[in-house]
Protein backbone atom coordinates (compact mmCIF):
# COMPACT_ATOMS: atom_id res chain seq x y z
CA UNK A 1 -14.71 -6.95 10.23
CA UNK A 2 -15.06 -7.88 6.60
CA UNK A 3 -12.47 -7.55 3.20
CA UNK A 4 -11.20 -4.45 3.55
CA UNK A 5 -11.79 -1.92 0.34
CA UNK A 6 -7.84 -0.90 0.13
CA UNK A 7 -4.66 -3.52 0.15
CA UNK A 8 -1.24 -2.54 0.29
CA UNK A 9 0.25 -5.40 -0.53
CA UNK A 10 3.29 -6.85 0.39
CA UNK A 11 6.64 -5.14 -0.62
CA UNK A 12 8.33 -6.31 -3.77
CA UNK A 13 11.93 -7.49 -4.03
CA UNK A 14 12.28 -3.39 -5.60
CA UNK A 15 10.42 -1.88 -2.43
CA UNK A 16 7.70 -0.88 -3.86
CA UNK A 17 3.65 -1.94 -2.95
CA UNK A 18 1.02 -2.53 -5.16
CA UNK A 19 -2.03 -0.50 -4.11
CA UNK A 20 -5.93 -2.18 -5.05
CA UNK A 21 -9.16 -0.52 -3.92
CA UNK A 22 -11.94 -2.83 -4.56
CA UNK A 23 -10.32 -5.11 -6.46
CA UNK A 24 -8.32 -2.18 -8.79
CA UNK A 25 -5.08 -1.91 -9.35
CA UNK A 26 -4.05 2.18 -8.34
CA UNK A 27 -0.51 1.38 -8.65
CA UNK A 28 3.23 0.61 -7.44
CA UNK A 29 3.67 2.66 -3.97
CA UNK A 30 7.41 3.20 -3.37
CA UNK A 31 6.21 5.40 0.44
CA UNK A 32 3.64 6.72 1.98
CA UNK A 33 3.05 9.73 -0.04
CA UNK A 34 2.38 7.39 -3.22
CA UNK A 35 -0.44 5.15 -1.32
CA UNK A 36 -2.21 8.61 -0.35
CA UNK A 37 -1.96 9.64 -4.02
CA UNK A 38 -2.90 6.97 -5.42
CA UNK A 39 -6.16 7.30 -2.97
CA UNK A 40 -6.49 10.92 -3.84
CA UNK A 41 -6.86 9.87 -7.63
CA UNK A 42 -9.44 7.26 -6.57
CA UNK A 43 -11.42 9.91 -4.62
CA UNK A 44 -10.57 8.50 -1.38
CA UNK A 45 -8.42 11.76 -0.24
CA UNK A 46 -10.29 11.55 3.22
CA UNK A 47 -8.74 8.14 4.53
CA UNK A 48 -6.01 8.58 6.44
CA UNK A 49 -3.52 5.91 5.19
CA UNK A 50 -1.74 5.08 9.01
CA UNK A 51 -4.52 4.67 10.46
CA UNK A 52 -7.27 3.47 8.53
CA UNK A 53 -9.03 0.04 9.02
CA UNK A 54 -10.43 0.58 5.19
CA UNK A 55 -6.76 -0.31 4.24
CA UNK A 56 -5.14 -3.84 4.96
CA UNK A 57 -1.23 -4.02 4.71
CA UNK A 58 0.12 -7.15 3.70
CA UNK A 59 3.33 -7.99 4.53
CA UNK A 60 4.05 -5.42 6.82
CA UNK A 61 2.64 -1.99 8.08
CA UNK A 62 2.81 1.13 6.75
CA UNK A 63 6.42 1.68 7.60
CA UNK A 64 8.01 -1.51 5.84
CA UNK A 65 8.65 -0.93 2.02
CA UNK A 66 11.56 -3.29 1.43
CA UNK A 67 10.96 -7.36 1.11
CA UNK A 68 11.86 -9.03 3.99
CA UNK A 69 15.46 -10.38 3.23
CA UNK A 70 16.18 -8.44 0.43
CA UNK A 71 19.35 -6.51 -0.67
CA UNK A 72 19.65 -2.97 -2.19
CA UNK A 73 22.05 -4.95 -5.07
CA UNK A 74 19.69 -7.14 -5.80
């Protein structure tokens, strides 16, 4: 398979992702519900964020959202 149109990339020292499709920045995803937002706003409201193989997560899957090794304190 070739790039994929969607990266979640990997999760900040804050939690959060940042969210590109095709190359654009959609924003800082703090859960799921932010990533299929984001999408929505984009026009992709069809893709189905868990599953997809449009979206590549970096870092972790769709259920990691804090940096590996990080602390809530900072």
């Amino acid at each position: 398979m070739g790039r994929r149109p969607i990266v979640v990339g990997q999760p900040s020292p804050s939690g959060g992702r940042r969210v590109r499709a095709n190359g654009e920045i959609l924003g800082l995803a703090y859960g799921m519900r932010d990533v299929e937002e984001f999408l929505r706003r984009a026009g992709l409201e069809d893709v189905d964020v868990e599953t997809s193989e449009l979206i590549e997560w970096r870092g972790g899957g769709p259920g990691v959202w804090e940096a590996h090794g990080s602390r809530p304190w900072g």
